[in-house]
C-alpha atoms as a PDB file:
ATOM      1  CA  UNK A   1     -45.413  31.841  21.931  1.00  0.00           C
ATOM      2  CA  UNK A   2     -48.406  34.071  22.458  1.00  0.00           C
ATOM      3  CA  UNK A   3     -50.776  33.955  25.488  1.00  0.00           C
ATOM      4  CA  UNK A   4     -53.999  33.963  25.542  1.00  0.00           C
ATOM      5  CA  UNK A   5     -56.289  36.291  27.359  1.00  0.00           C
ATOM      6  CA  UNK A   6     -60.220  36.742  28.471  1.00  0.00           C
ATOM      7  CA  UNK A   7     -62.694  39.006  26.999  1.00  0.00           C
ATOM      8  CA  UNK A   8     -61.643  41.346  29.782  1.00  0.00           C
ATOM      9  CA  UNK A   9     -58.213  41.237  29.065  1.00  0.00           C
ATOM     10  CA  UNK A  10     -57.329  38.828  31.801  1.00  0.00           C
ATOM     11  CA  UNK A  11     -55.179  36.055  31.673  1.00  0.00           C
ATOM     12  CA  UNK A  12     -56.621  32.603  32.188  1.00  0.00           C
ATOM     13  CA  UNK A  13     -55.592  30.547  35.408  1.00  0.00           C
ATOM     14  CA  UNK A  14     -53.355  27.626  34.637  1.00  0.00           C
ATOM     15  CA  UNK A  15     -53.930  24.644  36.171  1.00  0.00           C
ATOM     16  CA  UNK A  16     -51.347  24.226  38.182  1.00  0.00           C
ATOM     17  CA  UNK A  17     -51.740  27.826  40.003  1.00  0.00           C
ATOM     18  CA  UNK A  18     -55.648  26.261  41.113  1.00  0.00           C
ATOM     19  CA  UNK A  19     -54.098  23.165  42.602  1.00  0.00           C
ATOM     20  CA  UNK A  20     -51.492  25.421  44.452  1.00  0.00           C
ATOM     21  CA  UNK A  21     -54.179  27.738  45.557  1.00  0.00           C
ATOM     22  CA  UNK A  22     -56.466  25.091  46.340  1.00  0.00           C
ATOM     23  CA  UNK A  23     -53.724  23.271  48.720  1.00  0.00           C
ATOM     24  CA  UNK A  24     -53.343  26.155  50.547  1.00  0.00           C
ATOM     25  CA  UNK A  25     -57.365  26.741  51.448  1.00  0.00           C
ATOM     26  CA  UNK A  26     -57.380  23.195  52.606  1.00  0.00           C
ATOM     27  CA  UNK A  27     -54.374  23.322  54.604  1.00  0.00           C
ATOM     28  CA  UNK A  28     -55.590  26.573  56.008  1.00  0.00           C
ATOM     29  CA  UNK A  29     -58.485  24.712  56.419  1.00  0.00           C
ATOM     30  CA  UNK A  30     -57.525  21.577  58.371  1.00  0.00           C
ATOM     31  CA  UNK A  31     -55.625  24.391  60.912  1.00  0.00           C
ATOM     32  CA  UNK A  32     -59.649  26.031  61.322  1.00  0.00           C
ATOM     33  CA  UNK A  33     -60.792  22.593  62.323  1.00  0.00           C
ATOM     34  CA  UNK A  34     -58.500  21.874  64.559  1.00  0.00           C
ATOM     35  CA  UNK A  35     -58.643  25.389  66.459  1.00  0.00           C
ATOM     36  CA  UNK A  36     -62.527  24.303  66.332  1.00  0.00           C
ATOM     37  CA  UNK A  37     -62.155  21.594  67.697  1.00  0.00           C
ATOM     38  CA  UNK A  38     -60.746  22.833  70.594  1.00  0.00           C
ATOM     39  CA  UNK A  39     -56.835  22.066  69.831  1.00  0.00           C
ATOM     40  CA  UNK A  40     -53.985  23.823  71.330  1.00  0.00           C
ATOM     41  CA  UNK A  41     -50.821  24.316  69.219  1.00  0.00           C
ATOM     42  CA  UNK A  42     -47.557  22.944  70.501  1.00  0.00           C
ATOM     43  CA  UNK A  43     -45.915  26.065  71.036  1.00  0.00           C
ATOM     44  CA  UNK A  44     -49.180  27.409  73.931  1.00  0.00           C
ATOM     45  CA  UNK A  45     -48.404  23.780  75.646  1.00  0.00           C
ATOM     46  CA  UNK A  46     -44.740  23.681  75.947  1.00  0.00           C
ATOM     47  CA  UNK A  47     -44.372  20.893  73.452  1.00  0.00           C
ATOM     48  CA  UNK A  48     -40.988  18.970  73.772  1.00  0.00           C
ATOM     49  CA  UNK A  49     -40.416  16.009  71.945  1.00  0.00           C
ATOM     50  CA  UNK A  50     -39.262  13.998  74.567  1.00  0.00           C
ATOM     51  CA  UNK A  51     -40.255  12.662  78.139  1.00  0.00           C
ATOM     52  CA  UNK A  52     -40.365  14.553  81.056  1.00  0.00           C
ATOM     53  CA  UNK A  53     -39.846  12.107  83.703  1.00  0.00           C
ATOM     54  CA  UNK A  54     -41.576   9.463  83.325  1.00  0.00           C
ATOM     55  CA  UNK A  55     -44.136  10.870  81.755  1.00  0.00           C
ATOM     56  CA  UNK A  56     -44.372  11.061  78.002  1.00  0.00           C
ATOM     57  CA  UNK A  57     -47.280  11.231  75.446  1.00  0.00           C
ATOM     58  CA  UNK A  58     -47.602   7.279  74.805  1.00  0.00           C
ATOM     59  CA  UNK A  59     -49.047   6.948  78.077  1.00  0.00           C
ATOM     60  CA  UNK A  60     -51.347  10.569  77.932  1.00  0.00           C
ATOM     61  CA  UNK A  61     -54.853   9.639  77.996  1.00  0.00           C
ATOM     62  CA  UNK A  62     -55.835  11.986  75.072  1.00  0.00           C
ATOM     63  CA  UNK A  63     -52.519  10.332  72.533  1.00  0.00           C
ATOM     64  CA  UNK A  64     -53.877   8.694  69.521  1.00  0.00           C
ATOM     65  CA  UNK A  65     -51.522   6.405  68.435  1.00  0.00           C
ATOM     66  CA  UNK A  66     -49.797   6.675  66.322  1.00  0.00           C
ATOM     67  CA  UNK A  67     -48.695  10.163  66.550  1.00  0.00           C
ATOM     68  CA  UNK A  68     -51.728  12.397  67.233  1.00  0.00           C
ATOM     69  CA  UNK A  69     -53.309  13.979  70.111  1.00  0.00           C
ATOM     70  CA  UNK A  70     -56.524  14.996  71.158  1.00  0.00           C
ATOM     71  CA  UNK A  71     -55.904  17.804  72.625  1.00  0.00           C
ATOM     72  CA  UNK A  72     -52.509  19.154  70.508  1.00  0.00           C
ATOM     73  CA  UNK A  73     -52.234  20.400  67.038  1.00  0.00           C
ATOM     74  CA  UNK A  74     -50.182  18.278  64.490  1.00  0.00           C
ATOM     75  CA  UNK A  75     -48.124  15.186  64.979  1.00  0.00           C
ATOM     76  CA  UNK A  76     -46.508  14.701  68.272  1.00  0.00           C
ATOM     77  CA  UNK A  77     -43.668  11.742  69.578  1.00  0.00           C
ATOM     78  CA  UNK A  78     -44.747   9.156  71.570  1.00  0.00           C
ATOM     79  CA  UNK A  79     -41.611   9.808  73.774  1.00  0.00           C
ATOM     80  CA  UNK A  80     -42.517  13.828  74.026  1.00  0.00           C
ATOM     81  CA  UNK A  81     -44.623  15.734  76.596  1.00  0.00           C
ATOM     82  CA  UNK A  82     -46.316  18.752  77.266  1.00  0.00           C
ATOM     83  CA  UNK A  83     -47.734  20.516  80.152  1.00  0.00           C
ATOM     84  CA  UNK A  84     -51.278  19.093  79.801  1.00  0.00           C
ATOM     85  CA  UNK A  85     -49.972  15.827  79.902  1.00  0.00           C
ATOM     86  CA  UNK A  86     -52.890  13.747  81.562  1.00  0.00           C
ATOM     87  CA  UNK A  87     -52.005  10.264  83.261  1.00  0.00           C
ATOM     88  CA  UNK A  88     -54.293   7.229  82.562  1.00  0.00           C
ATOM     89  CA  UNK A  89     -55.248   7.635  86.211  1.00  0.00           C
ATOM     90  CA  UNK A  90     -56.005  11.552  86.702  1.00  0.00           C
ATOM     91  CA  UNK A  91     -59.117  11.075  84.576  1.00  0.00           C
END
């Protein structure tokens, strides 16, 4: 089967490789917003997915149920922790 090529000699982009490379801008992407606004990853706050004491991200101020934080990059357990763990009452 013979391929086809551009004026310039250049083969044309299939489909499939645009969808690949445009998954990886927008993944690359939602990282950029996140370091925008203002979110640490898990490894720079000690991340651990479960409680540390008593406390535990389900009862962290910034938590957004049902796995997100304000203040941490990606998904995080409601039973985890990390050392800017804020308490409903240290606001």
């Amino acid at each position: 089967m013979a391929t086809s090529t551009t004026p310039t000699g250049a083969r044309p982009l299939s489909r499939r490789t645009l969808l690949i490379a445009a998954a990886s801008v927008a993944v690359a992407g939602a990282d950029r917003v996140a370091v925008a606004a203002g979110k640490r990853s898990q490894a720079e706050v000690a991340y651990q997915d479960h409680p540390h004491g008593a406390q535990r991200c389900e009862i962290c101020a910034p938590f957004l149920p049902p796995d997100q934080c304000r203040l941490v990059v990606g998904p995080v357990s409601r039973q985890g922790w990390c050392k800017v763990f804020t308490g409903p009452d240290e606001l």
